[in-house]
C-alpha atoms as a PDB file:
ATOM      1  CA  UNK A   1       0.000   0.000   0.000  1.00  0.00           C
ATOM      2  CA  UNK A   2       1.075   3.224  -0.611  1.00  0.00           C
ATOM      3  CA  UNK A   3       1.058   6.894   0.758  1.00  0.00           C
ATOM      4  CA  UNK A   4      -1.093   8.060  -2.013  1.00  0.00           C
ATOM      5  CA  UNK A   5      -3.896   5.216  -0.916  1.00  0.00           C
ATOM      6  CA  UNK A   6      -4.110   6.144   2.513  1.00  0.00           C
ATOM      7  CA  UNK A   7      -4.243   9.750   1.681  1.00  0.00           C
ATOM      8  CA  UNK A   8      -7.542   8.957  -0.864  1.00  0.00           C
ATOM      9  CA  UNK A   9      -9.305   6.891   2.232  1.00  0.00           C
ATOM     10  CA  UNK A  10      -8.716  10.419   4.715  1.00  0.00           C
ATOM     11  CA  UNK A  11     -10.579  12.514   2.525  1.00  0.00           C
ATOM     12  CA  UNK A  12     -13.698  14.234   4.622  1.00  0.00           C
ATOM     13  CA  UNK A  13     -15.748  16.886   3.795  1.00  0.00           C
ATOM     14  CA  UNK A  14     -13.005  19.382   3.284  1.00  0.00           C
ATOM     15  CA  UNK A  15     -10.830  16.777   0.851  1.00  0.00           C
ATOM     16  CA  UNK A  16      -7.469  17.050   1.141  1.00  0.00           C
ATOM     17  CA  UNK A  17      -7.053  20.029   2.683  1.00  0.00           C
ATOM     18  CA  UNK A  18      -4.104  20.011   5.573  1.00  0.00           C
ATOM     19  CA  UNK A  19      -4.679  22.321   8.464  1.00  0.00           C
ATOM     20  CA  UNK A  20      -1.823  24.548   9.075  1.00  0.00           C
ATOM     21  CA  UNK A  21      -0.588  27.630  11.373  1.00  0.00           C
ATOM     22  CA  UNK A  22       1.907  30.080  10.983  1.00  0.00           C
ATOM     23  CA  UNK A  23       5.019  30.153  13.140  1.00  0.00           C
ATOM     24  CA  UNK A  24       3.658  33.834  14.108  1.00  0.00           C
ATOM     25  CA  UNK A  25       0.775  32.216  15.736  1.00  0.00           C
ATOM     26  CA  UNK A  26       0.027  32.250  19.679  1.00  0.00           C
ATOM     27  CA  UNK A  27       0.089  28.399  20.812  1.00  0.00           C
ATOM     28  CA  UNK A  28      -3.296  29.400  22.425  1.00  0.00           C
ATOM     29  CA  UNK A  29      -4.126  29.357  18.664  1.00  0.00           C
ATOM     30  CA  UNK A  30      -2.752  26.534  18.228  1.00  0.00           C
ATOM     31  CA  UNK A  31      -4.355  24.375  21.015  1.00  0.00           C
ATOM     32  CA  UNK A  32      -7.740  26.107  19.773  1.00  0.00           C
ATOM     33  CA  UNK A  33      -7.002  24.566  15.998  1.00  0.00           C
ATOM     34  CA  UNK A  34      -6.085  20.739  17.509  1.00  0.00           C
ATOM     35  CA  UNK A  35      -9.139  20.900  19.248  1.00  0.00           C
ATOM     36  CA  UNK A  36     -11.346  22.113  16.789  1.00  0.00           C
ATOM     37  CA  UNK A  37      -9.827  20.031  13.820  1.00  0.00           C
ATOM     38  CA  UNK A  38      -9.489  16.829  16.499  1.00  0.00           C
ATOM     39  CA  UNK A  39      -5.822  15.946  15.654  1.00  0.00           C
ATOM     40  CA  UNK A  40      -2.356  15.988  17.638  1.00  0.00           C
ATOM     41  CA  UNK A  41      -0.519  17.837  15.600  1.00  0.00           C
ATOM     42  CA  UNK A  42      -0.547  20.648  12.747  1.00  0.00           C
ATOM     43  CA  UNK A  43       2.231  21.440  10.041  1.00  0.00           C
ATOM     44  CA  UNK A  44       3.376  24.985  10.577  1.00  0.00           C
ATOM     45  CA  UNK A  45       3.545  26.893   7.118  1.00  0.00           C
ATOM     46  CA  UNK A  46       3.859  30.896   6.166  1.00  0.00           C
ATOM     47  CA  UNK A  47       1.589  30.321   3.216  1.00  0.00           C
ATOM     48  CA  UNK A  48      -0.265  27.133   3.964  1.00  0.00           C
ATOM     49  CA  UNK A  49       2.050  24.854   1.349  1.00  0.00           C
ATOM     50  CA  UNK A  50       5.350  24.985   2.944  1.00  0.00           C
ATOM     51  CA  UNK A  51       6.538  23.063   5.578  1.00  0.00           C
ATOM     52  CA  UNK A  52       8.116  25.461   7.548  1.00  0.00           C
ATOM     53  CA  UNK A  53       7.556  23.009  10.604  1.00  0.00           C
ATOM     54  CA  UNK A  54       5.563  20.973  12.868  1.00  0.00           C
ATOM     55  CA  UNK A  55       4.055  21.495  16.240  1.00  0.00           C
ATOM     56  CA  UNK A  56       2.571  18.852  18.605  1.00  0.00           C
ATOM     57  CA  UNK A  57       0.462  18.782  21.552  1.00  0.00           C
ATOM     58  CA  UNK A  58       3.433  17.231  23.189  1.00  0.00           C
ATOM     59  CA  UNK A  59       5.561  20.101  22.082  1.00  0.00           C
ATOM     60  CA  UNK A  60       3.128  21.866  24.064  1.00  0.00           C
ATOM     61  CA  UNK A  61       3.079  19.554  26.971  1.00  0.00           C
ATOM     62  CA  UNK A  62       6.957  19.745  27.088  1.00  0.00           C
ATOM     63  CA  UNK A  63       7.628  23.726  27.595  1.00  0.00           C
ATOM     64  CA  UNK A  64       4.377  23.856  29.600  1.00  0.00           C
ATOM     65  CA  UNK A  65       6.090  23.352  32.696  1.00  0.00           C
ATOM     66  CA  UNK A  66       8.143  26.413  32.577  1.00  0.00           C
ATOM     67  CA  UNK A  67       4.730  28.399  33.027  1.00  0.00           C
ATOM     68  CA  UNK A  68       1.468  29.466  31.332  1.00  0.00           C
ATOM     69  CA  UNK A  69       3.377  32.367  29.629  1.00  0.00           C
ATOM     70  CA  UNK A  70       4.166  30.084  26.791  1.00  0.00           C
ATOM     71  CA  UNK A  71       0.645  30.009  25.708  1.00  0.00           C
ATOM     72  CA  UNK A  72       0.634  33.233  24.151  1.00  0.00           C
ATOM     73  CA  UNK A  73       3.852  32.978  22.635  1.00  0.00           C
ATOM     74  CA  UNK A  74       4.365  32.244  19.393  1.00  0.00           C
ATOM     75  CA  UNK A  75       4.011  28.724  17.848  1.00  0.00           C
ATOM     76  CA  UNK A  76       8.190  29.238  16.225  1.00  0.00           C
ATOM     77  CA  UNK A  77       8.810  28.975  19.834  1.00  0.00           C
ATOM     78  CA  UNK A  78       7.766  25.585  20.306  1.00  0.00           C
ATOM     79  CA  UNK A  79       7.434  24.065  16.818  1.00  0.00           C
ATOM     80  CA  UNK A  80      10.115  21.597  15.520  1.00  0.00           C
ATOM     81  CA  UNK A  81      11.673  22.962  12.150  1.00  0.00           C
ATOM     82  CA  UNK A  82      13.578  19.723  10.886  1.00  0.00           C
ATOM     83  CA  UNK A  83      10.745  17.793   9.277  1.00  0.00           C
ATOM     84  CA  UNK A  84      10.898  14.900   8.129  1.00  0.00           C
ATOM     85  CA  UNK A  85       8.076  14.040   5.199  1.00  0.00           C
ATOM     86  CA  UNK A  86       7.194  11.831   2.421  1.00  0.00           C
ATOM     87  CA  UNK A  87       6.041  11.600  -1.028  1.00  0.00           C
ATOM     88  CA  UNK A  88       3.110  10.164  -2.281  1.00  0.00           C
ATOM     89  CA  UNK A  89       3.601   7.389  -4.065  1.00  0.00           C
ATOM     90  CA  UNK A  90       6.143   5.788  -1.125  1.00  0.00           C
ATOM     91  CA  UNK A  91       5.072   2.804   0.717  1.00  0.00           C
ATOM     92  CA  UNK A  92       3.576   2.573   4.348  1.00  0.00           C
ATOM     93  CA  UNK A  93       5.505  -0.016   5.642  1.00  0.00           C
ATOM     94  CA  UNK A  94       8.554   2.670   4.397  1.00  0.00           C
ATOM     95  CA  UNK A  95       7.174   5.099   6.338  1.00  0.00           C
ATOM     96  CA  UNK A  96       6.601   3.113   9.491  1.00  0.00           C
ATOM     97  CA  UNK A  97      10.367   2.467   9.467  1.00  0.00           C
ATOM     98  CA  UNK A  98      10.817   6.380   9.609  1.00  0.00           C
ATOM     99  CA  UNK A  99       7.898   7.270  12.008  1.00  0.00           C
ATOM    100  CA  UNK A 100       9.812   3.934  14.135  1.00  0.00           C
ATOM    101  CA  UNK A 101      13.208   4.835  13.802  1.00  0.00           C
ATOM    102  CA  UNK A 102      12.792   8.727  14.709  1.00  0.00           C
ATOM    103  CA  UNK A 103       9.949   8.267  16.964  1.00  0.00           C
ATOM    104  CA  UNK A 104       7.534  10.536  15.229  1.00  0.00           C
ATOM    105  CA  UNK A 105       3.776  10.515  15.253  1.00  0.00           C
ATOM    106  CA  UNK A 106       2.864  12.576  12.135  1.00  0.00           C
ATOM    107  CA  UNK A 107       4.081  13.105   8.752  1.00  0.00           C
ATOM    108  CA  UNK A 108       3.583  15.719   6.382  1.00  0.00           C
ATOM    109  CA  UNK A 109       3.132  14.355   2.727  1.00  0.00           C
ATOM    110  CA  UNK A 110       5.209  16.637   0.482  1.00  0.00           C
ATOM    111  CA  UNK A 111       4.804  16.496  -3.814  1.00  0.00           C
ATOM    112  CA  UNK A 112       7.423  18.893  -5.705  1.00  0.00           C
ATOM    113  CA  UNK A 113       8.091  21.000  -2.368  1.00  0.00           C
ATOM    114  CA  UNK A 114       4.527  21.535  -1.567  1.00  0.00           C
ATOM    115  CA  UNK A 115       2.198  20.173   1.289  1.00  0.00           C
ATOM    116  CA  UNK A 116      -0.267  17.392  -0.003  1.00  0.00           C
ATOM    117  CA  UNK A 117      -1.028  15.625   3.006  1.00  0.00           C
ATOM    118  CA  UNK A 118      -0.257  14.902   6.608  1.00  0.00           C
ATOM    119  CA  UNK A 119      -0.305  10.899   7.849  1.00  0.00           C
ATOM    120  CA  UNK A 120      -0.571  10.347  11.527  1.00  0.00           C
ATOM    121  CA  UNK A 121       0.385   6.827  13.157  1.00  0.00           C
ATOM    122  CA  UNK A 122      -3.328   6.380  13.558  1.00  0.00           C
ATOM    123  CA  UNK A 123      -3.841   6.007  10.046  1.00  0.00           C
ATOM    124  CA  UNK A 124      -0.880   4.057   9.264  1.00  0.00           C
ATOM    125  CA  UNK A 125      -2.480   1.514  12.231  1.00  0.00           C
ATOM    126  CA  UNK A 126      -5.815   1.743  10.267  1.00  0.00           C
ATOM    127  CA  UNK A 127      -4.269   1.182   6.766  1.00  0.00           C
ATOM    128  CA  UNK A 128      -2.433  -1.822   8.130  1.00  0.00           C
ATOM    129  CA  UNK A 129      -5.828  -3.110   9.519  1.00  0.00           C
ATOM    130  CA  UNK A 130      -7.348  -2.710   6.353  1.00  0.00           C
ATOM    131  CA  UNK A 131      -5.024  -4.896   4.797  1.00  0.00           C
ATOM    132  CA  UNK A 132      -4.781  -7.701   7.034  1.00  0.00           C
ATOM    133  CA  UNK A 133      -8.567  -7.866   7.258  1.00  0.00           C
ATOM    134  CA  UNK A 134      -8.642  -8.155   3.416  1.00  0.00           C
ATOM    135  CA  UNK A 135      -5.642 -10.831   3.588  1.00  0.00           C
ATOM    136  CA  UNK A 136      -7.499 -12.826   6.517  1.00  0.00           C
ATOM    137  CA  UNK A 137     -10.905 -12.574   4.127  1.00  0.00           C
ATOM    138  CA  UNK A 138      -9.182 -13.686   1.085  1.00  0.00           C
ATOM    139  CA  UNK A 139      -7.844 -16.887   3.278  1.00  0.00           C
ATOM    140  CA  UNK A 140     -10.735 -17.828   4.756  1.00  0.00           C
ATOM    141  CA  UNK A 141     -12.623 -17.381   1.758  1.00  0.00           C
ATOM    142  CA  UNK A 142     -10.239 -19.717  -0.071  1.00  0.00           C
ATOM    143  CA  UNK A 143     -10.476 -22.463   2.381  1.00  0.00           C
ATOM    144  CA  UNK A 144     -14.262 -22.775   2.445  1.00  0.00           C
ATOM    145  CA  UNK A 145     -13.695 -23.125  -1.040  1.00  0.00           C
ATOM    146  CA  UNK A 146     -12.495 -26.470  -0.821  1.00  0.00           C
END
């Protein structure tokens, strides 16, 4: 399965759109967009297809304890800015080497230097469901064949 497959199953009623903030952003902001959107974490972009960054709710979580203040800071503050991404047409079980290996939860899908998509470990979990239900169908299918 590839990236491109798992991307086509996300679609909702806004498509593909990614939801983003800018770095300039307060990480009140921020916390209002994960909870409105319902995800963990949001690419951070000046113009909405750059990856400029990513921010977390743990990045939140993790300079939280040095006071409240940090909430109405900016979201650069916080926000890694070495991203690691993917393209499109790479495989999941690629992709849950890198999310494994670096111990990262969410991936920004990047085609020609522009933001296409963002996959999140729950949706690698659900595409790898997906699969071995239709693999476990297929094989019992085949032996009540016989």
């Amino acid at each position: 399965m590839r990236i491109n497959d798992v991307l086509k199953g996300k679609q909702s009623a806004d498509g593909d759109a990614v939801v983003t903030i800018t770095p300039d952003a307060s990480v009140r902001e921020l916390l209002a967009l994960l909870a409105r959107h319902n995800v963990g974490a949001l690419i951070v972009s000046v113009d909405g297809s750059s990856v400029d960054g990513i921010v977390s709710e743990r990045d939140v979580v993790r300079k939280l304890h040095t006071g409240d203040a940090i909430l109405d800071g900016p979201v650069s503050a916080i926000m890694t800015t070495q991203v690691l991404s993917c393209e499109p047409d790479a495989t999941v079980d690629s992709l849950m080497v890198l999310m494994t290996e670096h111990r990262i939860r969410h991936v920004p899908v990047v085609t020609a230097g522009r933001l296409t998509g963002i996959i999140s470990i729950g949706d690698v979990v659900k595409s790898r469901m997906a699969e071995l239900e239709f693999e476990r169908d297929q094989l019992d299918s085949y032996v009540h064949q016989s």
